[in-house]
C-alpha atoms as a PDB file:
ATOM      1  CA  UNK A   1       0.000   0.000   0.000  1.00  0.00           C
ATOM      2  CA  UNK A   2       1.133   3.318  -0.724  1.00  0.00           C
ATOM      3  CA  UNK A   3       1.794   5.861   2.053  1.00  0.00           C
ATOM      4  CA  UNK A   4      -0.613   8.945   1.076  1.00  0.00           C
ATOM      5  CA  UNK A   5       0.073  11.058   4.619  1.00  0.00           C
ATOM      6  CA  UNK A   6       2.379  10.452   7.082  1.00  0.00           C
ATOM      7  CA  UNK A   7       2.336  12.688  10.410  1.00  0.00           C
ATOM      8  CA  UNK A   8       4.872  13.129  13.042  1.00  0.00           C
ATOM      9  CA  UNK A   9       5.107  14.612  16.142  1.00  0.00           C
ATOM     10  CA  UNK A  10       3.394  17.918  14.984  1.00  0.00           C
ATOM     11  CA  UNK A  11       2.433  20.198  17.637  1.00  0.00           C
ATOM     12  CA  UNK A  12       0.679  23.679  17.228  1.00  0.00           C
ATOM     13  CA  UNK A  13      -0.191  26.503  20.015  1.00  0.00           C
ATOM     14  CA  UNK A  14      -2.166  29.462  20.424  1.00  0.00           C
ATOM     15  CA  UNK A  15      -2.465  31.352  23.245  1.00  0.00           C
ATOM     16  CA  UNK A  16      -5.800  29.343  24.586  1.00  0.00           C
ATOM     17  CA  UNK A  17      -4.852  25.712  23.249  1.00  0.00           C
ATOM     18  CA  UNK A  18      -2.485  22.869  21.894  1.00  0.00           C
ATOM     19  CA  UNK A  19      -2.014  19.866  19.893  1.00  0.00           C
ATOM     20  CA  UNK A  20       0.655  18.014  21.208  1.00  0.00           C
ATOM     21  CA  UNK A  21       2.498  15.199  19.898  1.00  0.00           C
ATOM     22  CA  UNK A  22      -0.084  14.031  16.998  1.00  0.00           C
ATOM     23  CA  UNK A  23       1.222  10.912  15.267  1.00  0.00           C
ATOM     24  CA  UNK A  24      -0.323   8.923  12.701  1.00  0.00           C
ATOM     25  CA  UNK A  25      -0.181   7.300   8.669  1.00  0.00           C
ATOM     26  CA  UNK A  26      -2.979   7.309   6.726  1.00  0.00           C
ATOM     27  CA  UNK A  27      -2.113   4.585   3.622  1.00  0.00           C
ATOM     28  CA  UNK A  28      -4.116   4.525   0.093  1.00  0.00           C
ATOM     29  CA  UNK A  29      -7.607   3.398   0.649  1.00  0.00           C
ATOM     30  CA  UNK A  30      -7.642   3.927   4.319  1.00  0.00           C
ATOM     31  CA  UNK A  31     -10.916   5.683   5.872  1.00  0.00           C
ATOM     32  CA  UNK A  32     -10.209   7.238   9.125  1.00  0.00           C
ATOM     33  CA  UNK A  33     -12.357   9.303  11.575  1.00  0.00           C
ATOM     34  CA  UNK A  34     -11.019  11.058  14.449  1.00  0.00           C
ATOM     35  CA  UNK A  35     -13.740  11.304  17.163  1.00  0.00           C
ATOM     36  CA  UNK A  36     -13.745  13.961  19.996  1.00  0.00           C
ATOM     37  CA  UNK A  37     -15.737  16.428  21.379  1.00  0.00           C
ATOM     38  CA  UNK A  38     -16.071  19.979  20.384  1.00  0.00           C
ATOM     39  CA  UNK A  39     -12.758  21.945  20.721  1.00  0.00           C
ATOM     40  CA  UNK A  40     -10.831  18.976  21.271  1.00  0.00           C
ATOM     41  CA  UNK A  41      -8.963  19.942  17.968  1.00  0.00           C
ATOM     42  CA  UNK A  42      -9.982  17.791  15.524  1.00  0.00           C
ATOM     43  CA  UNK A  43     -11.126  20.926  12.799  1.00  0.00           C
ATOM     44  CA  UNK A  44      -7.111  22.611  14.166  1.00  0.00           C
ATOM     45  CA  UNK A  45      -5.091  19.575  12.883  1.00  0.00           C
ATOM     46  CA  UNK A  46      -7.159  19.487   9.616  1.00  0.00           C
ATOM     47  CA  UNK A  47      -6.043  23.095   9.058  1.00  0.00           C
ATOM     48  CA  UNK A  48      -2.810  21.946   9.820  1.00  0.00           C
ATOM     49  CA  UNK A  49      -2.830  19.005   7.440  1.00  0.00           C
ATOM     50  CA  UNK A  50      -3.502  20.972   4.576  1.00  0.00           C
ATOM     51  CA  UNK A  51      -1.470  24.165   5.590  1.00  0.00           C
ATOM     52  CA  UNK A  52      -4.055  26.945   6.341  1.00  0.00           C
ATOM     53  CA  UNK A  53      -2.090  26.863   9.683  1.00  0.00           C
ATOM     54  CA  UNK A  54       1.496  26.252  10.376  1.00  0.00           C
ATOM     55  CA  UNK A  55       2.755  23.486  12.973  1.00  0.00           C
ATOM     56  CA  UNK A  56       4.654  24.793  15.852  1.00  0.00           C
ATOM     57  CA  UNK A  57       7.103  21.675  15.035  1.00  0.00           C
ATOM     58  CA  UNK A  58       6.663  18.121  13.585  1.00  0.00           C
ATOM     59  CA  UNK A  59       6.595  16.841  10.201  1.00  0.00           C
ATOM     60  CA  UNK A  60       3.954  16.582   7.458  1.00  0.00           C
ATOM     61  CA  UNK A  61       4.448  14.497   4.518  1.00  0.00           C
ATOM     62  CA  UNK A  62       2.065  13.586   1.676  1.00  0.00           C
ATOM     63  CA  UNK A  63       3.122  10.817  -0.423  1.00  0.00           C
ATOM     64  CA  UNK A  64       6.581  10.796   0.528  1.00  0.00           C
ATOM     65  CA  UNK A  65       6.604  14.599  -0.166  1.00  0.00           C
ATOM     66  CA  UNK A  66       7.491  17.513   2.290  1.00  0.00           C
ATOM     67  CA  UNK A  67       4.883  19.363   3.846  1.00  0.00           C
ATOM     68  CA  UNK A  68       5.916  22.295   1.613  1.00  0.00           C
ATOM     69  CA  UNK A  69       6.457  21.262  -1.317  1.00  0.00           C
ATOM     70  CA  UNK A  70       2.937  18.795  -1.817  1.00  0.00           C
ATOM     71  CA  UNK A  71       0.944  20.115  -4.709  1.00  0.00           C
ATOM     72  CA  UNK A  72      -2.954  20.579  -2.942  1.00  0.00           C
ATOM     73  CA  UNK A  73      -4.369  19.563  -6.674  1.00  0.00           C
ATOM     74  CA  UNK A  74      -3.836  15.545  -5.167  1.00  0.00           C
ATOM     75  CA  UNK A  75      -5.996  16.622  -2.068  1.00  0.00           C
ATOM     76  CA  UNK A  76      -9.920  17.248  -1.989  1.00  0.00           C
ATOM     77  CA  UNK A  77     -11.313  18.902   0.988  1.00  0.00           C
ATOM     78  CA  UNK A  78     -14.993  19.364   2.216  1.00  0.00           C
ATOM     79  CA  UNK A  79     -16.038  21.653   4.168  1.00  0.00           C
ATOM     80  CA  UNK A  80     -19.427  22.178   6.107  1.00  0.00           C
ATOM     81  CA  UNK A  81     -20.154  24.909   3.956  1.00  0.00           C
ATOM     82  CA  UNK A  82     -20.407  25.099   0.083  1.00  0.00           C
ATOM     83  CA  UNK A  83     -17.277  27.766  -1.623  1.00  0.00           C
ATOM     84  CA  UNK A  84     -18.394  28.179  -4.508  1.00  0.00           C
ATOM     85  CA  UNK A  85     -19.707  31.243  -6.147  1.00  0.00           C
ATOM     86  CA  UNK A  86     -23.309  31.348  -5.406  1.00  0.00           C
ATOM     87  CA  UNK A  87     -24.480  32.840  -8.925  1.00  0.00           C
ATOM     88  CA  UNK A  88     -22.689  29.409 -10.779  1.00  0.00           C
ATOM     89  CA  UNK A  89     -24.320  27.046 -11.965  1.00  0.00           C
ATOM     90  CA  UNK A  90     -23.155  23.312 -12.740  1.00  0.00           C
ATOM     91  CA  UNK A  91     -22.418  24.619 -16.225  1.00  0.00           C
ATOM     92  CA  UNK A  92     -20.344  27.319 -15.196  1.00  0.00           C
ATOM     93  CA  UNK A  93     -18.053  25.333 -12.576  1.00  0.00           C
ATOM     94  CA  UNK A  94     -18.010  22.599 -15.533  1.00  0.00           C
ATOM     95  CA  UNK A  95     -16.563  25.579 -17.667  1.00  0.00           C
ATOM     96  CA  UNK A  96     -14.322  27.912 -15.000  1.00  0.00           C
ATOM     97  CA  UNK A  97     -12.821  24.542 -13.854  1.00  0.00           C
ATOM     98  CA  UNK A  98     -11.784  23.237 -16.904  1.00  0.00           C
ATOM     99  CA  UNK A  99      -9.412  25.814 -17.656  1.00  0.00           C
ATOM    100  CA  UNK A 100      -8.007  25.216 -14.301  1.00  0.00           C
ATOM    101  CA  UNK A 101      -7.552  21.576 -14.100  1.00  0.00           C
ATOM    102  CA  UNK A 102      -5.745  19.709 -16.871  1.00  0.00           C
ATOM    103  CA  UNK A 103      -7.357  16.386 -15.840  1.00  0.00           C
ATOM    104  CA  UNK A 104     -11.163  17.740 -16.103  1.00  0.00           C
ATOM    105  CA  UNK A 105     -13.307  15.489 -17.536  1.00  0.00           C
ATOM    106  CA  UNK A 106     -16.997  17.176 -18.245  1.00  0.00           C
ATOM    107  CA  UNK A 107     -18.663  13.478 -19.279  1.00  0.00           C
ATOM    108  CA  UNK A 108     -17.444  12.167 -15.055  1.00  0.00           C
ATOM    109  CA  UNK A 109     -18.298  15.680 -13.762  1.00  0.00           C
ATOM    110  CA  UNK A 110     -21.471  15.958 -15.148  1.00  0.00           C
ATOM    111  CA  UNK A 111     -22.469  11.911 -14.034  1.00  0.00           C
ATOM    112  CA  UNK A 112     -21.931  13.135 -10.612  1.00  0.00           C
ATOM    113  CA  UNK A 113     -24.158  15.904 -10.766  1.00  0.00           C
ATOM    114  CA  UNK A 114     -26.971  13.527 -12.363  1.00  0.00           C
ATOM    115  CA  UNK A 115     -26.272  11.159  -9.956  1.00  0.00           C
ATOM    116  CA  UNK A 116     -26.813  13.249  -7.041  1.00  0.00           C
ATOM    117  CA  UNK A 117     -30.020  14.387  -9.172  1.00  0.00           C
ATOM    118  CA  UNK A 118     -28.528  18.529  -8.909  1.00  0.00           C
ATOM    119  CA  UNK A 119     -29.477  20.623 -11.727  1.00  0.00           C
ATOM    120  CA  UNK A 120     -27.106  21.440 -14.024  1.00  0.00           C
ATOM    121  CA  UNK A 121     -28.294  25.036 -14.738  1.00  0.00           C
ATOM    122  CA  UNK A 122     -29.602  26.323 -11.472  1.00  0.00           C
ATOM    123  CA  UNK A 123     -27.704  28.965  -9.730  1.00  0.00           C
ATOM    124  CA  UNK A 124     -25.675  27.143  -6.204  1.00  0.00           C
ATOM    125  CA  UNK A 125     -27.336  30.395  -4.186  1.00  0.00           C
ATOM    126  CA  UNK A 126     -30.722  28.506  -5.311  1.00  0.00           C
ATOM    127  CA  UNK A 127     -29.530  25.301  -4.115  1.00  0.00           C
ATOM    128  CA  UNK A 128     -30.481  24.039  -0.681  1.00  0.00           C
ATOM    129  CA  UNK A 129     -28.166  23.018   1.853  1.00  0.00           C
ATOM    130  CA  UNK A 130     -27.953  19.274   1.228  1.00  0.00           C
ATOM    131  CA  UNK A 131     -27.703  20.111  -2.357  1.00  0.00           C
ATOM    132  CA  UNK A 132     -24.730  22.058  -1.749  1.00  0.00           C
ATOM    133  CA  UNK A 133     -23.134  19.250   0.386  1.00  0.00           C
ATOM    134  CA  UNK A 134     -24.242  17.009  -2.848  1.00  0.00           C
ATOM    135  CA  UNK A 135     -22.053  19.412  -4.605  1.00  0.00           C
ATOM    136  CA  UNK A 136     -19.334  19.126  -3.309  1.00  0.00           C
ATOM    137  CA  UNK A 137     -18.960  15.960  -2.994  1.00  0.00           C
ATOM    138  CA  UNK A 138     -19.407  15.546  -6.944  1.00  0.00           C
ATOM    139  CA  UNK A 139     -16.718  18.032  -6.868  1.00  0.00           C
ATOM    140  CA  UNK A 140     -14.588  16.429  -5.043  1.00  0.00           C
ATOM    141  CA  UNK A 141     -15.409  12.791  -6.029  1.00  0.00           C
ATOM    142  CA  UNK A 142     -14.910  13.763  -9.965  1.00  0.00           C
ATOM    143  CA  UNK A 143     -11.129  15.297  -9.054  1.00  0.00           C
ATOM    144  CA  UNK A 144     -10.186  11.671  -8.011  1.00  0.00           C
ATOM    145  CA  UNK A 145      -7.885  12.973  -5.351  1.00  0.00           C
ATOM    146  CA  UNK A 146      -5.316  10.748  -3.654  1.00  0.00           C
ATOM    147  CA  UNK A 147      -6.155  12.426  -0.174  1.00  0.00           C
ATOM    148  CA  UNK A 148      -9.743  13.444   0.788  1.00  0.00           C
ATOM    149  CA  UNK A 149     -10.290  15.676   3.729  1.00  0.00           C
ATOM    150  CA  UNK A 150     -13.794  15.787   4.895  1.00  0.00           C
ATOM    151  CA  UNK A 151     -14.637  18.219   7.860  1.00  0.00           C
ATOM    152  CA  UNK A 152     -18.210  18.107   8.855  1.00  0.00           C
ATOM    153  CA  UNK A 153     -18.942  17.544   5.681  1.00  0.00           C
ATOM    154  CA  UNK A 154     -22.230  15.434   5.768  1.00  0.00           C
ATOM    155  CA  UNK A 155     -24.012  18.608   7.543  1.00  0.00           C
ATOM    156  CA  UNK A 156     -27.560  19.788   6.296  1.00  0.00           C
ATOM    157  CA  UNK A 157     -27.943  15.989   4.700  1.00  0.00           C
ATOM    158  CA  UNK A 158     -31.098  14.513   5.337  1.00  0.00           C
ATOM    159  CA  UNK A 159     -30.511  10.798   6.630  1.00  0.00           C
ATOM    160  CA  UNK A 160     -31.228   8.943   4.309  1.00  0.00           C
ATOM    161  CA  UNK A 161     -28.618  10.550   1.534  1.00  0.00           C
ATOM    162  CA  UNK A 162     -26.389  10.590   4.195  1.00  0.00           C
ATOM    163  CA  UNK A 163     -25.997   6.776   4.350  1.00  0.00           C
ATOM    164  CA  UNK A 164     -25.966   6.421   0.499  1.00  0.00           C
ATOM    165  CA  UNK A 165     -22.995   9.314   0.526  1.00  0.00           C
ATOM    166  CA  UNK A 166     -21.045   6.573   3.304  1.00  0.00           C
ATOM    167  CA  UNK A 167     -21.406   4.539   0.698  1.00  0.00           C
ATOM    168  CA  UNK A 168     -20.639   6.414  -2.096  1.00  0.00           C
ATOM    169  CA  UNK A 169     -17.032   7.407  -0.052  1.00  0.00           C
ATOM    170  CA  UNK A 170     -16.270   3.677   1.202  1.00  0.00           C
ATOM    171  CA  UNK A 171     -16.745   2.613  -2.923  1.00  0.00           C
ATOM    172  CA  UNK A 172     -14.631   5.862  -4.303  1.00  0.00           C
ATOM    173  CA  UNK A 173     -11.915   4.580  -1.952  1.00  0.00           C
ATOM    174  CA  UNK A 174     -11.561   1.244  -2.937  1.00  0.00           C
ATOM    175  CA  UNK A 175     -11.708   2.305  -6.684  1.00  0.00           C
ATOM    176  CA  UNK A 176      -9.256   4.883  -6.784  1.00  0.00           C
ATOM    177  CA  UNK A 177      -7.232   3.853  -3.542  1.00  0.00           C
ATOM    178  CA  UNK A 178      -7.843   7.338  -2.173  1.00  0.00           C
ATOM    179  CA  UNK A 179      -7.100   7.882   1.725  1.00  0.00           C
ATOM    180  CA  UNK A 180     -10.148   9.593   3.448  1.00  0.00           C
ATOM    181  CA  UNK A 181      -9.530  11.466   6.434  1.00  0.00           C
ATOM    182  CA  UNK A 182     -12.698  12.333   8.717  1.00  0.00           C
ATOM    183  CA  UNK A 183     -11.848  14.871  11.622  1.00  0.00           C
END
């Protein structure tokens, strides 16, 4: 199995809390969830993992890769909220995006979306929340990312999506071998 993330010894302060000491691999199709109650940390060390904050000391490494030096295209991240420009549409994240990514493919991309029944030419700030989740995800899913990140992502999805979408993530990692991390 491939190493995808590799973390050692990172620690990271602020003036009101700490990680300390945070050790772990993640290999290709792993799925791991951190569990933890609120403030324990768990959203801190995903900022750390994919550099919106810096480690006091420690060592990141993404397949075998410095911390600094890991291109972020390999990584997918979800959020609890929805980034994208609320006056898109499908279509216009199918056409911004392929300018941006040389691997786009509009025929997976556009599968996702029908999959996750979205419509393709609605605006996203006319989307509801679970539809914005669905969004991402077919984001995310289409990019085929060796590392995905999810951070309260299943929020605002009604129950019974939210089991299909467990499914949907345990299948995508056994396909593509990605490593799913679940703070």
């Amino acid at each position: 199995m491939q190493e995808i993330l590799k973390v050692t010894d990172v620690n990271f302060e602020r003036s009101d809390f700490s990680l300390n000491n945070i050790s772990f691999k993640l290999y290709s199709g792993d799925i791991v969830g951190l569990i933890g109650e609120n403030g324990a940390g768990k959203t801190t060390l995903f900022n750390v993992i994919f550099k919106n904050l810096e480690p006091s000391n420690g060592e990141i490494s993404f397949w075998g890769d410095q911390h600094t030096k890991t291109d972020k295209s390999e990584m997918a991240i979800i959020l609890d909220k929805n980034h994208f420009n609320a006056s898109f549409t499908a279509i216009d994240i199918n056409s911004i995006f392929s300018k941006v990514f040389n691997n786009w493919n509009k025929e997976l991309f556009f599968s996702y979306i029908k999959e996750f029944d979205l419509p393709k030419d609605k605006k996203i700030n006319d989307y509801s929340h679970g539809m914005k989740v669905k969004l991402n995800f077919a984001y995310a899913f289409f990019r085929k990312p060796k590392l995905l990140l999810l951070d309260e992502a299943t929020n605002g999805l009604d129950p019974v999506f939210r089991d299909t979408l467990l499914s949907y993530i345990s299948d995508f990692s056994k396909e593509t071998g990605c490593a799913v991390f679940i703070p």
